[in-house]
PDB file of N, CA and C in Angstrom:
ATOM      1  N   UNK A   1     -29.218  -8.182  40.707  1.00  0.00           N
ATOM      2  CA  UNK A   1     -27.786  -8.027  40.607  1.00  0.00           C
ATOM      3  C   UNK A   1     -27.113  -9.383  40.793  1.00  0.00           C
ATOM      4  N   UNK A   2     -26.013  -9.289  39.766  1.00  0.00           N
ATOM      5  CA  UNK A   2     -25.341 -10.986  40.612  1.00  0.00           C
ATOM      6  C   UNK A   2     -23.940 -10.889  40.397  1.00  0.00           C
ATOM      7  N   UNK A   3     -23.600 -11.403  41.483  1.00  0.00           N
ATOM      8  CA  UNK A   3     -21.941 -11.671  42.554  1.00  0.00           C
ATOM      9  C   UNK A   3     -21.409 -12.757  42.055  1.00  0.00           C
ATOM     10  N   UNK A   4     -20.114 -12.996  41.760  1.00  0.00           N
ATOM     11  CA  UNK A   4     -19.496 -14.386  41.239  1.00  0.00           C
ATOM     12  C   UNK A   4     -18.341 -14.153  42.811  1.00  0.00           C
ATOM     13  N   UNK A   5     -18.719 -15.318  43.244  1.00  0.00           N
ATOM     14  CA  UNK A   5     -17.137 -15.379  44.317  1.00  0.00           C
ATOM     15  C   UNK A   5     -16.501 -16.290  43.812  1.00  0.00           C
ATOM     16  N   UNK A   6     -15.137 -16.565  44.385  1.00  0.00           N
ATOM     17  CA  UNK A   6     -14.223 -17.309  44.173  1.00  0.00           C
ATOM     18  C   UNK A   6     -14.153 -18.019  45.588  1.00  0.00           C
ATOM     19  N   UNK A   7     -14.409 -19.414  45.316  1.00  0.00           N
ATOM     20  CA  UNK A   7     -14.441 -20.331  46.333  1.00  0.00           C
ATOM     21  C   UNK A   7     -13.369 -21.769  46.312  1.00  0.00           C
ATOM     22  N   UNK A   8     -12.657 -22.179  46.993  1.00  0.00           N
ATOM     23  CA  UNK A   8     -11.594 -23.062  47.388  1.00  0.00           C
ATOM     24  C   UNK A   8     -12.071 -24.162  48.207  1.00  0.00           C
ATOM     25  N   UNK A   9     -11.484 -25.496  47.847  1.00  0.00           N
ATOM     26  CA  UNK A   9     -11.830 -26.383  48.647  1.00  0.00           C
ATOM     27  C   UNK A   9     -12.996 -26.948  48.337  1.00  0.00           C
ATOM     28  N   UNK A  10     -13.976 -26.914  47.139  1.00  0.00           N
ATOM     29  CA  UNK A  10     -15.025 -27.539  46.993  1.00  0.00           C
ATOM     30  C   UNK A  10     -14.045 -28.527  45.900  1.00  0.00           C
ATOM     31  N   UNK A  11     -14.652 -30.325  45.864  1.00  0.00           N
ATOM     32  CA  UNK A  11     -14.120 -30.931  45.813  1.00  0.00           C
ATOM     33  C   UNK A  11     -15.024 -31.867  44.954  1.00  0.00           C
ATOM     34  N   UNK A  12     -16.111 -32.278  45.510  1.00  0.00           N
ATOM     35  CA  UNK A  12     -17.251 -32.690  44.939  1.00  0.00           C
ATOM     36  C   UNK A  12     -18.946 -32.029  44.616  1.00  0.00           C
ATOM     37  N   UNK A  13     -19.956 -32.808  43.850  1.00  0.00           N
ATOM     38  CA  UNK A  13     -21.235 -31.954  44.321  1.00  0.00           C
ATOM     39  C   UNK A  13     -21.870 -31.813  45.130  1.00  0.00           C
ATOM     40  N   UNK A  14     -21.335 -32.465  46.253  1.00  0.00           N
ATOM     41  CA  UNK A  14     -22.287 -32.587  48.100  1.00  0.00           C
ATOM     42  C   UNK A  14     -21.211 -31.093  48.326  1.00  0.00           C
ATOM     43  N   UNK A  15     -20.125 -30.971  48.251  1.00  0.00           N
ATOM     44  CA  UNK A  15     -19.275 -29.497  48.254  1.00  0.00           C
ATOM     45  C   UNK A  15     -20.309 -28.497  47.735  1.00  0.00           C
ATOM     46  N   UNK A  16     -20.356 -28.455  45.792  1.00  0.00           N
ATOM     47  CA  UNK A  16     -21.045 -27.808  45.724  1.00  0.00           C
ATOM     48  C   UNK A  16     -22.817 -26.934  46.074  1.00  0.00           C
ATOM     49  N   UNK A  17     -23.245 -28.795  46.732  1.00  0.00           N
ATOM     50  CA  UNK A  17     -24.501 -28.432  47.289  1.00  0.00           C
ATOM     51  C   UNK A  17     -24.169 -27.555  48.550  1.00  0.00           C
ATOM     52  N   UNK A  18     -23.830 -28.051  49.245  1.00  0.00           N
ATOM     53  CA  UNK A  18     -23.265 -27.127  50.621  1.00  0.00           C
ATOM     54  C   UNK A  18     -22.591 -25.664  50.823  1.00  0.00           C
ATOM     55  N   UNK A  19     -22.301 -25.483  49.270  1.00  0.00           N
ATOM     56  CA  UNK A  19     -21.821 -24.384  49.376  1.00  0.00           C
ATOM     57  C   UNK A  19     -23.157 -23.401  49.240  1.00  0.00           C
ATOM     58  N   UNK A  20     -24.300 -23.849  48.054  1.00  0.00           N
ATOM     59  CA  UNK A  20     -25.315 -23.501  47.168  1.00  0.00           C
ATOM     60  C   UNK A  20     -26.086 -22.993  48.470  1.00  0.00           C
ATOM     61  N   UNK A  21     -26.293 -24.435  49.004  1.00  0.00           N
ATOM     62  CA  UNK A  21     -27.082 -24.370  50.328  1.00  0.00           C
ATOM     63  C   UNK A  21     -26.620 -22.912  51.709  1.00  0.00           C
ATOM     64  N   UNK A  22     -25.913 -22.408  51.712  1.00  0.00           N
ATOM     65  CA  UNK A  22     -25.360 -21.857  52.687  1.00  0.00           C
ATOM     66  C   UNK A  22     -25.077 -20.238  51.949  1.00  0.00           C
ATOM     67  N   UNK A  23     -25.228 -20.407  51.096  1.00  0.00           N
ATOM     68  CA  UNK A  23     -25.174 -19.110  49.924  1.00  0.00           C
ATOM     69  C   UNK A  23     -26.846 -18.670  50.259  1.00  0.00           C
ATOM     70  N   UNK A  24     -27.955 -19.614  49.504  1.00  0.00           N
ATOM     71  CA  UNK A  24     -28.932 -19.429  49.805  1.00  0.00           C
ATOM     72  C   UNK A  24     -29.961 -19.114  51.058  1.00  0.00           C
ATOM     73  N   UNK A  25     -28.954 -19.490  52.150  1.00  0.00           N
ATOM     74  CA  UNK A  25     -29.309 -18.603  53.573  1.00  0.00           C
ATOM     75  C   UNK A  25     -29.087 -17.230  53.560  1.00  0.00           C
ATOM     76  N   UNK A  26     -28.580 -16.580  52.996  1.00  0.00           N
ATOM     77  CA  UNK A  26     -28.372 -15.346  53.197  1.00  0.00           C
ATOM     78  C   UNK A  26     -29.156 -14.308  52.784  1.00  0.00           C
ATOM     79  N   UNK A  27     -29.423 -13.728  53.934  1.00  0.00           N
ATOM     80  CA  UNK A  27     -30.561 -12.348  53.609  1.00  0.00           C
ATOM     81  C   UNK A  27     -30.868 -11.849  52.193  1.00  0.00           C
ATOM     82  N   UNK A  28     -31.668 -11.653  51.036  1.00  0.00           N
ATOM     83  CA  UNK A  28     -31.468 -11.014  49.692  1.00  0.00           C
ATOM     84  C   UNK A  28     -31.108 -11.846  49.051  1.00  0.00           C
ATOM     85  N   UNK A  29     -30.388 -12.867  49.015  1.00  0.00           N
ATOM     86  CA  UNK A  29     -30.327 -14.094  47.860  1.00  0.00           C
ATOM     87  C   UNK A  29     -31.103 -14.671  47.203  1.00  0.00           C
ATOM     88  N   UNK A  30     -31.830 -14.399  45.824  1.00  0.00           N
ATOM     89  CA  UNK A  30     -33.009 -14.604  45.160  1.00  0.00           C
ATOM     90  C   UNK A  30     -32.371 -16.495  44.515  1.00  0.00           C
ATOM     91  N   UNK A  31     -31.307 -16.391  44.301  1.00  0.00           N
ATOM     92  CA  UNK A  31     -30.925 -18.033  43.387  1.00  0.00           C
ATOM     93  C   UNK A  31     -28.957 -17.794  43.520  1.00  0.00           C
ATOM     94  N   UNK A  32     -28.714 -19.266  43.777  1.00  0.00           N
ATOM     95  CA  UNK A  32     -27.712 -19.282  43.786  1.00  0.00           C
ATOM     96  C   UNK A  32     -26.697 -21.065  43.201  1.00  0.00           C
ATOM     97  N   UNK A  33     -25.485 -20.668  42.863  1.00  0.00           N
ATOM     98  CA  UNK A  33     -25.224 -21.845  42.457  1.00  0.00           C
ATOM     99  C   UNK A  33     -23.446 -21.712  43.028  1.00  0.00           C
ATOM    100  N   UNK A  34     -22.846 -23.144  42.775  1.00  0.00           N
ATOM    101  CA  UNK A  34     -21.465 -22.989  43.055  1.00  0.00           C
ATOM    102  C   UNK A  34     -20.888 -24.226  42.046  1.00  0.00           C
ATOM    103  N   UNK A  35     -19.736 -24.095  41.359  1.00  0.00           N
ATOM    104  CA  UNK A  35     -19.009 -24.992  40.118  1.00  0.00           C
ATOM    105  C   UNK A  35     -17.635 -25.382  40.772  1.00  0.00           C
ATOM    106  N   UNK A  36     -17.309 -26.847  41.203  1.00  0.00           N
ATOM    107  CA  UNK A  36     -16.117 -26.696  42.178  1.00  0.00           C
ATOM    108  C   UNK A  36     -15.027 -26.539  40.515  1.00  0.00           C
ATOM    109  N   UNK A  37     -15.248 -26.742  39.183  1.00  0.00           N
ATOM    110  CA  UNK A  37     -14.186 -26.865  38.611  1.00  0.00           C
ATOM    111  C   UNK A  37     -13.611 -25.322  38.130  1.00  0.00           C
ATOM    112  N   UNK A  38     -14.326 -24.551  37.987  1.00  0.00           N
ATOM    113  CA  UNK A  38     -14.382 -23.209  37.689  1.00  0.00           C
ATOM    114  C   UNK A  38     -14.074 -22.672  39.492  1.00  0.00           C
ATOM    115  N   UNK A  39     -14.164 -23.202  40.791  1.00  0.00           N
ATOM    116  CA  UNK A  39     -14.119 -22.548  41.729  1.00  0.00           C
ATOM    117  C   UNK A  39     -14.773 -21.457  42.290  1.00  0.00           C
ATOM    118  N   UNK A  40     -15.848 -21.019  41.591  1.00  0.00           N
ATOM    119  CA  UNK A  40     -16.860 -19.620  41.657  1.00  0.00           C
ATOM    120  C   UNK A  40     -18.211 -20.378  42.446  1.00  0.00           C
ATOM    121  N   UNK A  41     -19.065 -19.388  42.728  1.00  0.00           N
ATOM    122  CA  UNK A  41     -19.656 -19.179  43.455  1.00  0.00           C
ATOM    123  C   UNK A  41     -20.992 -18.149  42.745  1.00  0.00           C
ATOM    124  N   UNK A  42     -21.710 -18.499  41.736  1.00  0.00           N
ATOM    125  CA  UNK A  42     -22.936 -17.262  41.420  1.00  0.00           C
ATOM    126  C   UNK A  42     -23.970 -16.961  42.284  1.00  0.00           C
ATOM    127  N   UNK A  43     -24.178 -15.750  42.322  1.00  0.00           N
ATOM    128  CA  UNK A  43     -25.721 -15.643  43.531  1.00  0.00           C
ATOM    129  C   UNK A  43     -26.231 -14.190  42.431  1.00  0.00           C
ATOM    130  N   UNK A  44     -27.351 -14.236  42.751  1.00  0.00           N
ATOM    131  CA  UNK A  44     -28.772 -13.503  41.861  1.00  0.00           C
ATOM    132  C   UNK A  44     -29.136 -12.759  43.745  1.00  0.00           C
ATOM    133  N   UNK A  45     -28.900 -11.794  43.160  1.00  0.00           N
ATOM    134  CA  UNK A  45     -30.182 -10.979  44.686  1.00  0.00           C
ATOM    135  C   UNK A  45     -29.303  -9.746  44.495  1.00  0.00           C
ATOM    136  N   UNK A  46     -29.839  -9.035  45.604  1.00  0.00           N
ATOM    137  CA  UNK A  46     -28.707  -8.200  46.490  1.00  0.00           C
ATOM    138  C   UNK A  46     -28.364  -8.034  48.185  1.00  0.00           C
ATOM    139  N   UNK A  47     -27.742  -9.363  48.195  1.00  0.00           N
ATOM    140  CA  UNK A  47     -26.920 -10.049  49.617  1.00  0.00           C
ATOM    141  C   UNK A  47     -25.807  -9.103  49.749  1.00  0.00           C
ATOM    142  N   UNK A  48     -25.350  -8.340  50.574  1.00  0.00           N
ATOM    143  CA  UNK A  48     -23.940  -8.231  51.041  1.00  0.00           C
ATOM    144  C   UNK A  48     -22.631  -9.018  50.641  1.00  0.00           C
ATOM    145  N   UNK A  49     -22.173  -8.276  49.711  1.00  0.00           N
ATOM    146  CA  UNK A  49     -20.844  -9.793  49.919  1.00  0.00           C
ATOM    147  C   UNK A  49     -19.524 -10.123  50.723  1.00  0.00           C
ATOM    148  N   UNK A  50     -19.838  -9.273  51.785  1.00  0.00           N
ATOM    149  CA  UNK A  50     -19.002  -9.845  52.984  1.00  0.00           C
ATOM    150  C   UNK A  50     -20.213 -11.061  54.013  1.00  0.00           C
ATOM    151  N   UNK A  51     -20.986 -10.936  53.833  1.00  0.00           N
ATOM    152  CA  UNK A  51     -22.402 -11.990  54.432  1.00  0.00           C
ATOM    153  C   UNK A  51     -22.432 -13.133  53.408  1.00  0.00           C
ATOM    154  N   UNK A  52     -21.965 -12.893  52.089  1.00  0.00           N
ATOM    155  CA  UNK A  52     -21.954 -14.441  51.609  1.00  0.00           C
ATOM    156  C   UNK A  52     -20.650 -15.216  51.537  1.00  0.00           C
ATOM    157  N   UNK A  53     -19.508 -14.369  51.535  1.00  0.00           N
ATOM    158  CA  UNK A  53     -18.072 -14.886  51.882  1.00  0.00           C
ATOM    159  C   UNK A  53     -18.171 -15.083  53.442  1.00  0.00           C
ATOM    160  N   UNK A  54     -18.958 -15.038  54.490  1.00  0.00           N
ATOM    161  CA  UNK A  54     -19.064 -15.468  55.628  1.00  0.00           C
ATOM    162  C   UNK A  54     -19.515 -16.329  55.330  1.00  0.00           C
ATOM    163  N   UNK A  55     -20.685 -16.718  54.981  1.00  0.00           N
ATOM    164  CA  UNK A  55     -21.212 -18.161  54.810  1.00  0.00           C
ATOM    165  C   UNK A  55     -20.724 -18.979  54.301  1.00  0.00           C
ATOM    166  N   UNK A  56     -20.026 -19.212  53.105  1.00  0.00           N
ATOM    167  CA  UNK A  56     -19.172 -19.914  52.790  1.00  0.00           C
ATOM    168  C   UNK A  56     -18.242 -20.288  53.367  1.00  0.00           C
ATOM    169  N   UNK A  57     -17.295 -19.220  54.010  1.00  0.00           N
ATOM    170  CA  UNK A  57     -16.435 -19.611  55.174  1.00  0.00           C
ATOM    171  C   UNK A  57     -16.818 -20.505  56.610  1.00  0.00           C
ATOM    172  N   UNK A  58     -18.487 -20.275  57.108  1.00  0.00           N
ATOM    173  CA  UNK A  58     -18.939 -20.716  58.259  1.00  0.00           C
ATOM    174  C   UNK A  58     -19.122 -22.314  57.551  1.00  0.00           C
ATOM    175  N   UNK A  59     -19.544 -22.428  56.515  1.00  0.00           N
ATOM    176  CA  UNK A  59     -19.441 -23.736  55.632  1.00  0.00           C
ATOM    177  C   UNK A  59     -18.338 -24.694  55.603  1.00  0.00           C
ATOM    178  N   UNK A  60     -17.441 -24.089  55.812  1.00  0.00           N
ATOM    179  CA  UNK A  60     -16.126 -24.870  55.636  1.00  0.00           C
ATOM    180  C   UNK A  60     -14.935 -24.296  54.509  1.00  0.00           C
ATOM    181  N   UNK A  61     -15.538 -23.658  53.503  1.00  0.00           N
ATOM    182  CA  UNK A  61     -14.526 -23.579  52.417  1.00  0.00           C
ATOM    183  C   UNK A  61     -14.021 -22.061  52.494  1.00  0.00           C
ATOM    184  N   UNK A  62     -13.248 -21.328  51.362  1.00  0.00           N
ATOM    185  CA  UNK A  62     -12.371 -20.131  51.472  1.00  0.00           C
ATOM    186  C   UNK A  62     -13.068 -19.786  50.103  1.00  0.00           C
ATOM    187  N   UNK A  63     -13.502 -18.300  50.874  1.00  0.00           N
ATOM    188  CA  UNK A  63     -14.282 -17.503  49.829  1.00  0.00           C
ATOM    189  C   UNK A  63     -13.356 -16.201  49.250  1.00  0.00           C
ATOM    190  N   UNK A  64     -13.443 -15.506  48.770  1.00  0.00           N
ATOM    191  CA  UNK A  64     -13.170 -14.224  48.627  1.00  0.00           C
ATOM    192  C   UNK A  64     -13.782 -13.017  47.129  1.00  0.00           C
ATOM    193  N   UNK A  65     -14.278 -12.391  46.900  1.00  0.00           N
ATOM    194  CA  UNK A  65     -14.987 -11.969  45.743  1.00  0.00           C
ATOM    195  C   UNK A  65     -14.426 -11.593  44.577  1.00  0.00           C
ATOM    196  N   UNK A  66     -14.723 -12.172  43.551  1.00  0.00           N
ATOM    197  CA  UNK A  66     -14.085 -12.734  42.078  1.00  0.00           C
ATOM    198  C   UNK A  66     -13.803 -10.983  41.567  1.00  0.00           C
TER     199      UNK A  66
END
């Protein structure tokens, strides 16, 4: 299954790595990516998506699901 969030505040690709990175902690997340120009957020699994809009948020940036 895959989740597109909508993510804020990514700025550069150390943003987008960090976001990728912190997406990919999450329980059930098989692959994940983040595009700061598009602002989204893709993940492949089946993660919770209040557990990956936490992570993103514990990350630094503002998530909410597309």
């Amino acid at each position: 299954m895959s989740q597109t969030l909508s993510v804020h505040g990514m700025s550069c690709a150390d943003c987008e790595a960090t976001v990728t990175d912190a997406l990919e902690g999450v329980d059930g997340v098989r692959d994940a990516s983040a595009d700061r120009e598009s602002e989204t957020a893709t993940v492949e699994g089946d993660a919770d998506t209040l557990d990956l809009i936490a992570a993103v948020e514990d990350a630094g940036y503002e998530a909410d699901s597309a």
